[in-house]
C-alpha atoms as a PDB file:
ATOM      1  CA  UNK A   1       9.017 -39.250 -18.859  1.00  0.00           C
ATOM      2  CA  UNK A   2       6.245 -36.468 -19.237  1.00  0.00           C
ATOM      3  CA  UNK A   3       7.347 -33.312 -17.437  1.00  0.00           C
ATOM      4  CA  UNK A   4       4.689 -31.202 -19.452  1.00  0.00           C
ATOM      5  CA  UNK A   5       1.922 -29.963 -17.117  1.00  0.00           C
ATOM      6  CA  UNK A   6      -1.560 -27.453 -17.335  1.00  0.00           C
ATOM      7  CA  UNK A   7      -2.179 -26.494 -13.836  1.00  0.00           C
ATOM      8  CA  UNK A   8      -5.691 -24.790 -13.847  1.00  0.00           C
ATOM      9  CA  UNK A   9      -6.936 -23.205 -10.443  1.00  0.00           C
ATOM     10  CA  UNK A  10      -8.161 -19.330  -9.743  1.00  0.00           C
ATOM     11  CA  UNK A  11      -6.191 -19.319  -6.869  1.00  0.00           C
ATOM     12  CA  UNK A  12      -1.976 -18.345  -7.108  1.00  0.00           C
ATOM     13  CA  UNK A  13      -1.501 -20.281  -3.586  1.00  0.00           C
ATOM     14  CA  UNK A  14      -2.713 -23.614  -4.690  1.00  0.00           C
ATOM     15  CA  UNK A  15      -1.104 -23.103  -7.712  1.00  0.00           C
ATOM     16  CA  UNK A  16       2.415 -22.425  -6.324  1.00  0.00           C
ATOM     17  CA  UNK A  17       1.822 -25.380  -4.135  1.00  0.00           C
ATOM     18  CA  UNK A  18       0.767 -27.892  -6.895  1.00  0.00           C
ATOM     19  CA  UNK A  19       4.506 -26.401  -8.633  1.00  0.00           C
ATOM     20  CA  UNK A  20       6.763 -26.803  -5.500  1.00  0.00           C
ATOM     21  CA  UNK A  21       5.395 -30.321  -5.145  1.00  0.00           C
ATOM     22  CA  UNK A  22       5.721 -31.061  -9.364  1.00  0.00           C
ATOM     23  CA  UNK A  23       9.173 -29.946  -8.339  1.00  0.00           C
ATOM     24  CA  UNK A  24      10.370 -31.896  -5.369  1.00  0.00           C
ATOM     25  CA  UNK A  25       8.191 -35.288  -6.897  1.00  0.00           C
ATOM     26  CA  UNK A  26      10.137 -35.145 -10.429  1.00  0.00           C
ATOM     27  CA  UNK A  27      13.284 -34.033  -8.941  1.00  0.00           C
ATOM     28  CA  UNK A  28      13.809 -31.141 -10.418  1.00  0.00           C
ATOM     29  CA  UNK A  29      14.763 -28.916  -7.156  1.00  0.00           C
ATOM     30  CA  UNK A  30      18.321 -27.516  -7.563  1.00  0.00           C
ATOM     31  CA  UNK A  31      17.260 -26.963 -11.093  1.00  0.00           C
ATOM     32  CA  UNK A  32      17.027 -23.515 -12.599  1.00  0.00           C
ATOM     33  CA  UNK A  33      13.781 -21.743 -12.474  1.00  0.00           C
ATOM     34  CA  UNK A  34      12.406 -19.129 -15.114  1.00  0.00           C
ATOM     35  CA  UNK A  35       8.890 -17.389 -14.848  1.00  0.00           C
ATOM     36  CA  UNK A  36       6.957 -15.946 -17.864  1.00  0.00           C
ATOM     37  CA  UNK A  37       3.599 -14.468 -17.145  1.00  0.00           C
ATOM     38  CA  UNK A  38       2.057 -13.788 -20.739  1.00  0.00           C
ATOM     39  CA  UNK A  39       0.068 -10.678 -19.033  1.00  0.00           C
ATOM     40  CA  UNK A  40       3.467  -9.307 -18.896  1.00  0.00           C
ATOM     41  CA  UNK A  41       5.912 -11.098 -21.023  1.00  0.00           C
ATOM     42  CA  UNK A  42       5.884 -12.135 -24.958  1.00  0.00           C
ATOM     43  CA  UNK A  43       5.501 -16.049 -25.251  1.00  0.00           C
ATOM     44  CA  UNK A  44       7.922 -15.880 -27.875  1.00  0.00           C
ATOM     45  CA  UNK A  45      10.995 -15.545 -24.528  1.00  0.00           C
ATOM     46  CA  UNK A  46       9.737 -18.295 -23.205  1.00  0.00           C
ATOM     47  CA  UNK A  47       9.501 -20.434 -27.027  1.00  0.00           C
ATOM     48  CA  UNK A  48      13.673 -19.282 -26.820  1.00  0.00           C
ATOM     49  CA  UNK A  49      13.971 -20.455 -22.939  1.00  0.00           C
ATOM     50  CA  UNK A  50      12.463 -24.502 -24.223  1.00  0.00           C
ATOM     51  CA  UNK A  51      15.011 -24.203 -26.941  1.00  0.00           C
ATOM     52  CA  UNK A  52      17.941 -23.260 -25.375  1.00  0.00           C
ATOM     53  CA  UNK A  53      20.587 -25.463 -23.174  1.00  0.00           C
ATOM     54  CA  UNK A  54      20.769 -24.752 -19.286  1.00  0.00           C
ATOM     55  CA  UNK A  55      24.374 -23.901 -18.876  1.00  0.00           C
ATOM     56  CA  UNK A  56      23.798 -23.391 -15.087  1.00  0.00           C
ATOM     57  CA  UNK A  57      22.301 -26.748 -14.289  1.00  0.00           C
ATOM     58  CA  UNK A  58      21.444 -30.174 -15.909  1.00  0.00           C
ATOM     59  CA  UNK A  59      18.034 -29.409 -15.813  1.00  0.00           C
ATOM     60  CA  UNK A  60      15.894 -26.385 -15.485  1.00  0.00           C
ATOM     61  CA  UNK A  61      11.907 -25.483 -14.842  1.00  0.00           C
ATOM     62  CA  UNK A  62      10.369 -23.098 -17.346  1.00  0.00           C
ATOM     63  CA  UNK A  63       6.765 -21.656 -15.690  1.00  0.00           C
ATOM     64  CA  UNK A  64       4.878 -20.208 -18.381  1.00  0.00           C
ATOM     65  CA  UNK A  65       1.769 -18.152 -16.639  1.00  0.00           C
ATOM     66  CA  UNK A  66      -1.860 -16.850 -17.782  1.00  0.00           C
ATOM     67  CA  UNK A  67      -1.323 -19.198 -20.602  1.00  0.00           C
ATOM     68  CA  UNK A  68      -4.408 -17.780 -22.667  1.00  0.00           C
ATOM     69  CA  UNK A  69      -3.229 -14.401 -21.883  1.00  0.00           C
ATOM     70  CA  UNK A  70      -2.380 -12.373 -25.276  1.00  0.00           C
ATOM     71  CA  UNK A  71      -3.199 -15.029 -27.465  1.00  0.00           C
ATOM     72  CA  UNK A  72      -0.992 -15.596 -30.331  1.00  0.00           C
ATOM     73  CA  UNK A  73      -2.297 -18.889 -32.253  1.00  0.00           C
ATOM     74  CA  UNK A  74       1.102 -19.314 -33.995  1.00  0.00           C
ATOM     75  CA  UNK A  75       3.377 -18.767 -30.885  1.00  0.00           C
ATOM     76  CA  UNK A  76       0.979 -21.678 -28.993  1.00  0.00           C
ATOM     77  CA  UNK A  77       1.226 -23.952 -32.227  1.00  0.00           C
ATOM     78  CA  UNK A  78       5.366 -23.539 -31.905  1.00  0.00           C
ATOM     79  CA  UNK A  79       4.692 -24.232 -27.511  1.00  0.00           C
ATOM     80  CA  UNK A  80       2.249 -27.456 -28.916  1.00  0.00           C
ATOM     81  CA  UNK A  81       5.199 -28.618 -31.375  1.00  0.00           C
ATOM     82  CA  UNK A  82       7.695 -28.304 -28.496  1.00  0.00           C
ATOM     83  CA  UNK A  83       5.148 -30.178 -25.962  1.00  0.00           C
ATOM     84  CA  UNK A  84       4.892 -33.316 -28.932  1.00  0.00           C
ATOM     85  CA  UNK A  85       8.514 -33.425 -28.762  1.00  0.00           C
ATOM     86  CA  UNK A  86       9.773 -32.392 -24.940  1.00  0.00           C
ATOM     87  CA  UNK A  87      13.126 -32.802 -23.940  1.00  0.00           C
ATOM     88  CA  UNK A  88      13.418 -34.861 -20.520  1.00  0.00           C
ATOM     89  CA  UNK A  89      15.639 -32.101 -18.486  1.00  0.00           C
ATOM     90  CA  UNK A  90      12.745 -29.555 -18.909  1.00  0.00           C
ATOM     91  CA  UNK A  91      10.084 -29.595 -16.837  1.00  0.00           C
ATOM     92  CA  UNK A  92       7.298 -27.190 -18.233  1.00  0.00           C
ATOM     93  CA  UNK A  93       4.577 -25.709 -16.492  1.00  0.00           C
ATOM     94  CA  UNK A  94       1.812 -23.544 -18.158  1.00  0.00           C
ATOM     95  CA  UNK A  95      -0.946 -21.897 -15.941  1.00  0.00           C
ATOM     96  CA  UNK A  96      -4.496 -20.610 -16.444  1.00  0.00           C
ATOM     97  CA  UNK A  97      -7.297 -19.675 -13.974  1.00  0.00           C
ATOM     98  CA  UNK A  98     -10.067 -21.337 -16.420  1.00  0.00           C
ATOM     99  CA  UNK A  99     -10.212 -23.278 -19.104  1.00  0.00           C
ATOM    100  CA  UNK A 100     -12.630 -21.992 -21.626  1.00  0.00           C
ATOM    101  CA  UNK A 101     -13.875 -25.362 -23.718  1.00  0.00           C
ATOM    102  CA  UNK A 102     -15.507 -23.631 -26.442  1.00  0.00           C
ATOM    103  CA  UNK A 103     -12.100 -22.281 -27.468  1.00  0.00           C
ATOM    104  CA  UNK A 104     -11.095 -24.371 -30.219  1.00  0.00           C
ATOM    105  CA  UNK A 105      -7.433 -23.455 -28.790  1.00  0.00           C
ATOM    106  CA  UNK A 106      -8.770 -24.934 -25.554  1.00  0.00           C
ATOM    107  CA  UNK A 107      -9.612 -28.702 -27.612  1.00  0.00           C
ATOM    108  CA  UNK A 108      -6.492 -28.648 -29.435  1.00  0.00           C
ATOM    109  CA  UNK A 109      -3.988 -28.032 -26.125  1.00  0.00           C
ATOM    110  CA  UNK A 110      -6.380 -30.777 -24.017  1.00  0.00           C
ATOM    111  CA  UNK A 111      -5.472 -33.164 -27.025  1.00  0.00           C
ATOM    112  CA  UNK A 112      -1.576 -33.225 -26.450  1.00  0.00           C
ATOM    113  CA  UNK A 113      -0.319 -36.603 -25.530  1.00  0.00           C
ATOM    114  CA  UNK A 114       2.480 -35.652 -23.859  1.00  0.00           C
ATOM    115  CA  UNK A 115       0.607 -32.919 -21.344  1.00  0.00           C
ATOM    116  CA  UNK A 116      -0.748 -33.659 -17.921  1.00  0.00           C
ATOM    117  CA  UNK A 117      -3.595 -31.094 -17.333  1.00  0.00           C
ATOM    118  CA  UNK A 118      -4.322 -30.879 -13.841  1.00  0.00           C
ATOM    119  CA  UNK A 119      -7.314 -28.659 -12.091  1.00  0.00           C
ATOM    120  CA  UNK A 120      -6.808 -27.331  -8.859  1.00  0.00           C
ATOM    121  CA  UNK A 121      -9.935 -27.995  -7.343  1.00  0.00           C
ATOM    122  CA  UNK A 122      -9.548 -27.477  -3.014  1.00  0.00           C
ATOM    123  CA  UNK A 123     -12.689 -27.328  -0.285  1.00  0.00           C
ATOM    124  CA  UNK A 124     -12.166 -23.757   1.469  1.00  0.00           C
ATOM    125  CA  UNK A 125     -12.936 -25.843   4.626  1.00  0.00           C
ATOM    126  CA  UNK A 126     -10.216 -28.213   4.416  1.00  0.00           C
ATOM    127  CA  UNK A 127      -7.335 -26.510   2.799  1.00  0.00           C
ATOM    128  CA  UNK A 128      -8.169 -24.117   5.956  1.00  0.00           C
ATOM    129  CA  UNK A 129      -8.305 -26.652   8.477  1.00  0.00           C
ATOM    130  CA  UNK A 130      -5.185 -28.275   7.560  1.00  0.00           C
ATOM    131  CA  UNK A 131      -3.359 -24.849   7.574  1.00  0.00           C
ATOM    132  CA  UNK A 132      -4.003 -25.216  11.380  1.00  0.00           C
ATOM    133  CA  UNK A 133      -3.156 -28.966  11.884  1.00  0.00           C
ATOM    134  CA  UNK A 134      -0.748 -27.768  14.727  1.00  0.00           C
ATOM    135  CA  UNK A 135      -3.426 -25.674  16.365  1.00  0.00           C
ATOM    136  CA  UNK A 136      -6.420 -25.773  18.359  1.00  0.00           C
ATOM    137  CA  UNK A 137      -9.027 -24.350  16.481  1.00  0.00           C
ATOM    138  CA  UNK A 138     -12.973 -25.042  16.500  1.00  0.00           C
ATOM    139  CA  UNK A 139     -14.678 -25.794  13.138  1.00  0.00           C
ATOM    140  CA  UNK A 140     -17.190 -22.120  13.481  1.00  0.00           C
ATOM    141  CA  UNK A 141     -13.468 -20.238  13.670  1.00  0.00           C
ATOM    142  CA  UNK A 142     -12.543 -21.912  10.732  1.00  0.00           C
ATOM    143  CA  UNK A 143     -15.905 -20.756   8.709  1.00  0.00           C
ATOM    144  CA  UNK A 144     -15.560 -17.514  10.610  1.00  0.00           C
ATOM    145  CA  UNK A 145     -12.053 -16.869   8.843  1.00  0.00           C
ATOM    146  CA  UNK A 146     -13.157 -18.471   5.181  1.00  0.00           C
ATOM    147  CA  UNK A 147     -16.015 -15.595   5.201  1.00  0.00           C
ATOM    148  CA  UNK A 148     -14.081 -12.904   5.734  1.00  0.00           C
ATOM    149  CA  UNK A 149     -11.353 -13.763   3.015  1.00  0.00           C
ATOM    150  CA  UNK A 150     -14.102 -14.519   0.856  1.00  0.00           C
ATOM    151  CA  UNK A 151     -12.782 -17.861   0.037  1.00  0.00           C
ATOM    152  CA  UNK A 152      -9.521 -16.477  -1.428  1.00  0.00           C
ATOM    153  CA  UNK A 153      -6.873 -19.238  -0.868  1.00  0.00           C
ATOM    154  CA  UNK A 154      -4.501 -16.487  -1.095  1.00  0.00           C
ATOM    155  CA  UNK A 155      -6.032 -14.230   1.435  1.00  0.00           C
ATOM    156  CA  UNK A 156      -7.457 -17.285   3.951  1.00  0.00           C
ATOM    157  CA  UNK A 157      -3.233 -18.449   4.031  1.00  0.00           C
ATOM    158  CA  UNK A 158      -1.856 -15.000   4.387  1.00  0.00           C
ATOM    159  CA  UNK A 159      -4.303 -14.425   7.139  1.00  0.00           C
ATOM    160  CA  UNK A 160      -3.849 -17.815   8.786  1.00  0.00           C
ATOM    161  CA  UNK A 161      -0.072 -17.402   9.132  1.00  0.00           C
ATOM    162  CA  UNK A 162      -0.594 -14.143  10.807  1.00  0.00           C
ATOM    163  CA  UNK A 163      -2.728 -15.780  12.868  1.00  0.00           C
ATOM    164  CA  UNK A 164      -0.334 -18.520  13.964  1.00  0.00           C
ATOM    165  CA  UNK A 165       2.349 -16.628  14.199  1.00  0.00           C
ATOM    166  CA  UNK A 166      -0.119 -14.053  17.495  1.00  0.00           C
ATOM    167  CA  UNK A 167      -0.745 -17.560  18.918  1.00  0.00           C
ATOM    168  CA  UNK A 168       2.835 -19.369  18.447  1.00  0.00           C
ATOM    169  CA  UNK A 169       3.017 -20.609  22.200  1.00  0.00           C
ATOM    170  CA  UNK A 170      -0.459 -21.205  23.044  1.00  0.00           C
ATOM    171  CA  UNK A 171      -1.294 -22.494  19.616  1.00  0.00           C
ATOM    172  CA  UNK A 172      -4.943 -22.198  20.299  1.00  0.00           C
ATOM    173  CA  UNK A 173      -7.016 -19.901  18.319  1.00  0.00           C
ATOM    174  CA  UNK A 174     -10.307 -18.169  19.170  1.00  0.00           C
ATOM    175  CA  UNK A 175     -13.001 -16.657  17.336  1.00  0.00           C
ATOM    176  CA  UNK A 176     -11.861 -13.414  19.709  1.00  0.00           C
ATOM    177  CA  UNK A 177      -8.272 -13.821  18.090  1.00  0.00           C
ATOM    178  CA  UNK A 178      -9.993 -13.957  14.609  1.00  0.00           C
ATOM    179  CA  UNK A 179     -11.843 -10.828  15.297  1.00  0.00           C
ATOM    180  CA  UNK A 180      -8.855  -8.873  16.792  1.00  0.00           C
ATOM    181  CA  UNK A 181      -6.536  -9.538  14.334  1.00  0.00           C
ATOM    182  CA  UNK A 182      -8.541 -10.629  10.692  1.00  0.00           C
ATOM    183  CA  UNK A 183     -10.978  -8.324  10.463  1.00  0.00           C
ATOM    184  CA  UNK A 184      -8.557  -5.097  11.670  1.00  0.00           C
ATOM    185  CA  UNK A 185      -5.628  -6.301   9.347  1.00  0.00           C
ATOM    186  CA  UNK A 186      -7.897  -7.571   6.373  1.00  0.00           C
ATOM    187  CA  UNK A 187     -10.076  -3.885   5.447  1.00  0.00           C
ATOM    188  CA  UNK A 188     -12.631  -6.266   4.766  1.00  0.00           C
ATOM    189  CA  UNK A 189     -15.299  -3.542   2.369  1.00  0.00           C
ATOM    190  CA  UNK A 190     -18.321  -4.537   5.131  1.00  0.00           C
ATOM    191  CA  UNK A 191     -16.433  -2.851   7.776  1.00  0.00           C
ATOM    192  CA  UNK A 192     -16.216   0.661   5.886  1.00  0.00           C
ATOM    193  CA  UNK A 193     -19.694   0.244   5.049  1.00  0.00           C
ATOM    194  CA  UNK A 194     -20.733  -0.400   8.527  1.00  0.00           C
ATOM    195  CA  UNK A 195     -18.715   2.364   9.788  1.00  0.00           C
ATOM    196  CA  UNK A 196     -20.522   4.507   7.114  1.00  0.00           C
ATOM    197  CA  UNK A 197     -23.959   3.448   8.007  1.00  0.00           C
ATOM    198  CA  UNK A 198     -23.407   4.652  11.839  1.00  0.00           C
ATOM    199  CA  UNK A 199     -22.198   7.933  10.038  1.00  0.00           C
ATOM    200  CA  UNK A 200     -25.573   8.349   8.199  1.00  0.00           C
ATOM    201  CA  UNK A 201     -28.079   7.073  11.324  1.00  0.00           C
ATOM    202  CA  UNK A 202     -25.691   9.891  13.169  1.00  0.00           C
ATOM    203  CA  UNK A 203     -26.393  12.716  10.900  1.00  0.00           C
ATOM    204  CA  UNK A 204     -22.397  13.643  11.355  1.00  0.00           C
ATOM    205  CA  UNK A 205     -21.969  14.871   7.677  1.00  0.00           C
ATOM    206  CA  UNK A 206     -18.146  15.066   7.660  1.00  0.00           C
ATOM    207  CA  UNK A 207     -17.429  11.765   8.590  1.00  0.00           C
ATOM    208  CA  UNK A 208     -20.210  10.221   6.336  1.00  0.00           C
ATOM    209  CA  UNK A 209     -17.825  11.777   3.757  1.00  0.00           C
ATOM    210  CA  UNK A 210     -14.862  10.786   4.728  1.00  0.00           C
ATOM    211  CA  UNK A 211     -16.061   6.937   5.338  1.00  0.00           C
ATOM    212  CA  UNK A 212     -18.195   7.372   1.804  1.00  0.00           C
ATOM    213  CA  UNK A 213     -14.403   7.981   0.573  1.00  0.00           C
ATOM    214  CA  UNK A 214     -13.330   5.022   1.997  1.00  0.00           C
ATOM    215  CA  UNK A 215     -15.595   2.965   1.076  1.00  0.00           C
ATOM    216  CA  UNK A 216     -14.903   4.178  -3.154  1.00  0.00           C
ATOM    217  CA  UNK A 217     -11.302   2.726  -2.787  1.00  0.00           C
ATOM    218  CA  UNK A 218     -12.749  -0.840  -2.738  1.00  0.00           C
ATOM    219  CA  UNK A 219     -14.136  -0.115  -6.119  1.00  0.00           C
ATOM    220  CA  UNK A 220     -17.478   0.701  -5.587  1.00  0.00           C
ATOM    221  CA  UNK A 221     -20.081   2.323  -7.813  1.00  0.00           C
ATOM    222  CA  UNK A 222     -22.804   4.687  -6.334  1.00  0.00           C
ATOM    223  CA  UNK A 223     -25.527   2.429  -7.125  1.00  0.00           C
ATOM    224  CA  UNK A 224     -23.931  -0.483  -5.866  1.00  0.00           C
ATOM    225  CA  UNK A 225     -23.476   1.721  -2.697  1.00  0.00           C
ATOM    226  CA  UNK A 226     -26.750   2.630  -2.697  1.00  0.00           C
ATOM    227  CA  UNK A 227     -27.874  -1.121  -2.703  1.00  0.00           C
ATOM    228  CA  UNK A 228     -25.600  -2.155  -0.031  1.00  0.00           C
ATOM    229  CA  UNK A 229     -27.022   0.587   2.442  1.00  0.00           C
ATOM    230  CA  UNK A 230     -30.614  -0.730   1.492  1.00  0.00           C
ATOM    231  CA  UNK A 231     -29.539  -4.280   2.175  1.00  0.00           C
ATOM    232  CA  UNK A 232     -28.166  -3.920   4.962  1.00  0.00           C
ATOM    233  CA  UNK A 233     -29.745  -1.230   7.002  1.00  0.00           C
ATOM    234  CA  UNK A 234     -33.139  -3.740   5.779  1.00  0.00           C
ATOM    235  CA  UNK A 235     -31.009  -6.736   8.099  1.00  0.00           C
ATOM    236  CA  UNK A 236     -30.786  -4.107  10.856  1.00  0.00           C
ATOM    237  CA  UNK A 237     -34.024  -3.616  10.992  1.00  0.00           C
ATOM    238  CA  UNK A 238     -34.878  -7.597  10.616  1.00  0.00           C
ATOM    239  CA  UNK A 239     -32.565  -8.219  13.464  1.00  0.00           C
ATOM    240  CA  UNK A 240     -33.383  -5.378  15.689  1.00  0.00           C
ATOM    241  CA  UNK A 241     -36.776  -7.318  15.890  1.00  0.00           C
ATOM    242  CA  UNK A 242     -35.653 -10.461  16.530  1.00  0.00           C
ATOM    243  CA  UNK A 243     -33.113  -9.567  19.300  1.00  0.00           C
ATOM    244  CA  UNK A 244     -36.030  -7.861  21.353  1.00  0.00           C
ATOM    245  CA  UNK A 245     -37.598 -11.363  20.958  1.00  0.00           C
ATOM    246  CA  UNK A 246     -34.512 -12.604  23.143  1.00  0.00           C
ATOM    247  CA  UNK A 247     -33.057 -14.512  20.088  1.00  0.00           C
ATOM    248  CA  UNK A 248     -29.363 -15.224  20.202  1.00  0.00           C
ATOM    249  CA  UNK A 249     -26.936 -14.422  17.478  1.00  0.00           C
ATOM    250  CA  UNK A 250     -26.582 -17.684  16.118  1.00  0.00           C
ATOM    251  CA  UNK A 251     -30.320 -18.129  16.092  1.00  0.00           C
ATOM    252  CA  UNK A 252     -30.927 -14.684  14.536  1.00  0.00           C
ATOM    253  CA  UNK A 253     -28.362 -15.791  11.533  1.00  0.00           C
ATOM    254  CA  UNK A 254     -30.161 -18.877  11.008  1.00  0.00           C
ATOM    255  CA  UNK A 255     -33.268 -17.310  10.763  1.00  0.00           C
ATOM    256  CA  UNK A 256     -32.458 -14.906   8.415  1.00  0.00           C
ATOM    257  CA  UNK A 257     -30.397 -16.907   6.732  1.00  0.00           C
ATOM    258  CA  UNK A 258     -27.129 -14.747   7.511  1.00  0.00           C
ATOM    259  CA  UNK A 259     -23.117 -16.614   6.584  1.00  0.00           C
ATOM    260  CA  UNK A 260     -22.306 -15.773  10.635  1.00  0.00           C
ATOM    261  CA  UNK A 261     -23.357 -14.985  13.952  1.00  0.00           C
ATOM    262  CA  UNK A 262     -20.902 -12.310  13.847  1.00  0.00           C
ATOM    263  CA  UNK A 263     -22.471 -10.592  11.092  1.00  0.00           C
ATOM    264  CA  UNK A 264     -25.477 -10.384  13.745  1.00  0.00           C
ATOM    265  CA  UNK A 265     -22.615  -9.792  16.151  1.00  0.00           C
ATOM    266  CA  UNK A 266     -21.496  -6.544  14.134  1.00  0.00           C
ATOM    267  CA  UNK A 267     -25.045  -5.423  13.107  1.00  0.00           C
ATOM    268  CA  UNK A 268     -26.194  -5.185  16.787  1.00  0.00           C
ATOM    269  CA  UNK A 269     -23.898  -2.511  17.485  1.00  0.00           C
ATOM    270  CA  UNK A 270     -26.424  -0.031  15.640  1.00  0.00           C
ATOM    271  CA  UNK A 271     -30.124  -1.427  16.450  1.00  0.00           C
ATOM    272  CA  UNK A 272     -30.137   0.037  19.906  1.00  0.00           C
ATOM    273  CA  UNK A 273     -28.892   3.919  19.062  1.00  0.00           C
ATOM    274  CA  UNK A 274     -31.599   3.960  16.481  1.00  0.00           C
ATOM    275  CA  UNK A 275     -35.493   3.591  16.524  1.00  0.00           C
ATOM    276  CA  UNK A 276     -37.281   1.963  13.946  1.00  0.00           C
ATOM    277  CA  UNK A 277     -38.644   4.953  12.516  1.00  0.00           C
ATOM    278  CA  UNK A 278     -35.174   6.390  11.541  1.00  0.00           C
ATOM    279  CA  UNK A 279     -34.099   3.057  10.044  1.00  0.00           C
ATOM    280  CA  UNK A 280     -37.283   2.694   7.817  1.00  0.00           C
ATOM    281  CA  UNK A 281     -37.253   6.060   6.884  1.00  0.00           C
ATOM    282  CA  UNK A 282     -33.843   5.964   5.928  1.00  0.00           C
ATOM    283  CA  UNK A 283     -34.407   2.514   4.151  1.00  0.00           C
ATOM    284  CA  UNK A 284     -37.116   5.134   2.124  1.00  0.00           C
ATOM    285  CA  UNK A 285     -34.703   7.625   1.582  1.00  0.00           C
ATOM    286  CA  UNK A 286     -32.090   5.282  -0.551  1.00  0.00           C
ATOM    287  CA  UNK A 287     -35.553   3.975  -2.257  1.00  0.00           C
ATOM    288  CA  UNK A 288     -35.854   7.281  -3.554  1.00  0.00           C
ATOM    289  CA  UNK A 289     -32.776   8.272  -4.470  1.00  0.00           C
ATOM    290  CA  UNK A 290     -32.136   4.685  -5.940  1.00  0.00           C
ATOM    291  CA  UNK A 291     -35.249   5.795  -8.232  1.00  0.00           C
ATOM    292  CA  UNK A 292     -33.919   8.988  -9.190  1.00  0.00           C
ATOM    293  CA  UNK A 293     -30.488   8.001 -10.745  1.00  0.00           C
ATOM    294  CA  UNK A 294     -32.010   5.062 -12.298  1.00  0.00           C
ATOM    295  CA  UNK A 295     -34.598   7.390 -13.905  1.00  0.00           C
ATOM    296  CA  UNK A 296     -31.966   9.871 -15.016  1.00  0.00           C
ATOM    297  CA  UNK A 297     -32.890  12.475 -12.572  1.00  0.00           C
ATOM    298  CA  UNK A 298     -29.964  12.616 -10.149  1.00  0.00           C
ATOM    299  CA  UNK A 299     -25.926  12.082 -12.021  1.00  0.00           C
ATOM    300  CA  UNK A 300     -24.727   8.493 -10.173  1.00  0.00           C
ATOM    301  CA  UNK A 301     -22.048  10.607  -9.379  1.00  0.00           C
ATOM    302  CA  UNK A 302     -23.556  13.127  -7.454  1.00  0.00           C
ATOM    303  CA  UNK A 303     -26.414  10.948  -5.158  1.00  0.00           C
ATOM    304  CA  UNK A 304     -24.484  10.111  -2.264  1.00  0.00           C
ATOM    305  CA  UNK A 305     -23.005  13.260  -2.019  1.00  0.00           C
ATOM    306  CA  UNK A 306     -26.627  14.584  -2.440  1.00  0.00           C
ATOM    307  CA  UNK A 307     -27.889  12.272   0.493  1.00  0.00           C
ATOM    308  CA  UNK A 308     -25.485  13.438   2.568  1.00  0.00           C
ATOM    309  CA  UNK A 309     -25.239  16.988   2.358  1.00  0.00           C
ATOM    310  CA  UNK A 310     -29.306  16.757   2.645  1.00  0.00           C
ATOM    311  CA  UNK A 311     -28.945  14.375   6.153  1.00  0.00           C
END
């Protein structure tokens, strides 16, 4: 029997789910379980682990993770000689976010008889949707939720069991719900830039520094900063014209080609404090100072500092 598998997905939670079904499908499930991540841990513990009887149990699972991680050519040839000649009571499984096929190591692992190599491939839509099988839950909620956790398995499952767990007896979930609880809980980076764009249009220098602080712990560089302002403050402006049209939110997002009506949702908040002058001549400001660091003029470091302290 082959118990040798390559599971390759970006995503941990479809991977762990792929290994507890491997598990419970080859009946291996009261059988001891060792982890080796290779961005952590020399292959060469896991090379012992395959050679070594299970003294607790008949059989035993060895994970070896980040397979391409640390790459050691003659460590994989020994994990390839073992994989030729597996022992049944073993079942192996070696993980890797991508595949990269012009590796010759790549060719040489995909030609292994005795190895199953699986990809991971899930549509953020459904894996979502069945997370709430037991709910109530329209389809925009469930693209609502998928945009704000980027479509990271990881993140769109930790979220969705918070949210399940807020609506355990009514087991019916809102878009309201999503709001309330996902984008509070989850830091998404938009919502730190939002707050910092109300800070700017405000001219209320201390807090534009504290939120410009913020907004550097999501690992930000000044220009990228500098873009996102631009960007967005550009939408502001967009939509502030299109709601005095009487457009709705959904309608506004279609025309300008927005993810969301709550992006429109969020972006409202700020067109009716400001005119258009002071969002256009902001929009010139960044221009400006987007020109200077790029031109060598200004330090990176220094411009948003700069563009505050000058509001």
């Amino acid at each position: 029997m082959n118990n040798n598998y390559l599971l390759e997905s970006p995503d941990k939670t479809l991977i762990q789910e792929k290994i507890n079904n491997l598990i419970t499908e080859l009946g291996f499930t009261i059988a001891f379980k060792s982890i080796y991540d290779l961005e952590e841990k020399d292959l060469s513990l896991a090379l012992e682990d395959l050679n070594t009887y299970s003294f607790l149990t008949p059989k035993k699972i060895i994970i070896i993770e980040n397979l391409f991680s640390n790459i050691n050519e003659q460590k994989l040839s020994r994990l390839f000689k073992y994989i030729e000649n597996p022992s049944s009571d073993i079942l192996l499984i070696l993980t890797c976010k991508k595949l990269d096929n012009r590796l010759s190591i790549t060719k040489s692992i995909l030609k292994l008889k005795n190895l199953t190599h699986i990809l991971i491939e899930v549509d953020p839509f459904t894996y979502t949707k069945n997370l709430f099988k037991d709910y109530k839950i329209d389809n925009s909620t469930i693209h609502l939720i998928i945009e704000l956790c980027k479509n990271d398995m990881t993140k769109i499952s930790s979220e969705a069991n918070k949210l399940m767990i807020y609506k355990l007896d009514e087991k019916d979930i809102s878009k309201e719900d999503v709001e309330e609880l996902v984008v509070k809980k989850l830091g998404d980076s938009s919502e730190a830039l939002f707050a910092f764009i109300k800070s700017l249009l405000l001219k209320n220098k201390a807090k534009a520094l504290k939120d410009y602080q913020e907004l550097l712990e999501y690992q930000l560089d000044n220009s990228s900063i500098i873009g996102l302002l631009a960007s967005q403050l550009r939408l502001i402006y967009q939509i502030k014209i299109l709601a005095e049209k009487k457009l709705s939110n959904d309608e506004i997002a279609k025309e300008l080609e927005i993810n969301s009506s709550y992006q429109v949702k969020k972006m409202k908040e700020y067109i009716y404090d400001y005119t258009y002058l002071e969002i256009s001549n902001f929009i010139e400001k960044l221009a400006y100072l987007d020109y200077n660091v790029k031109s060598g003029k200004i330090m990176p470091d220094l411009a948003i500092e700069m563009l505050i302290i000058n509001l």
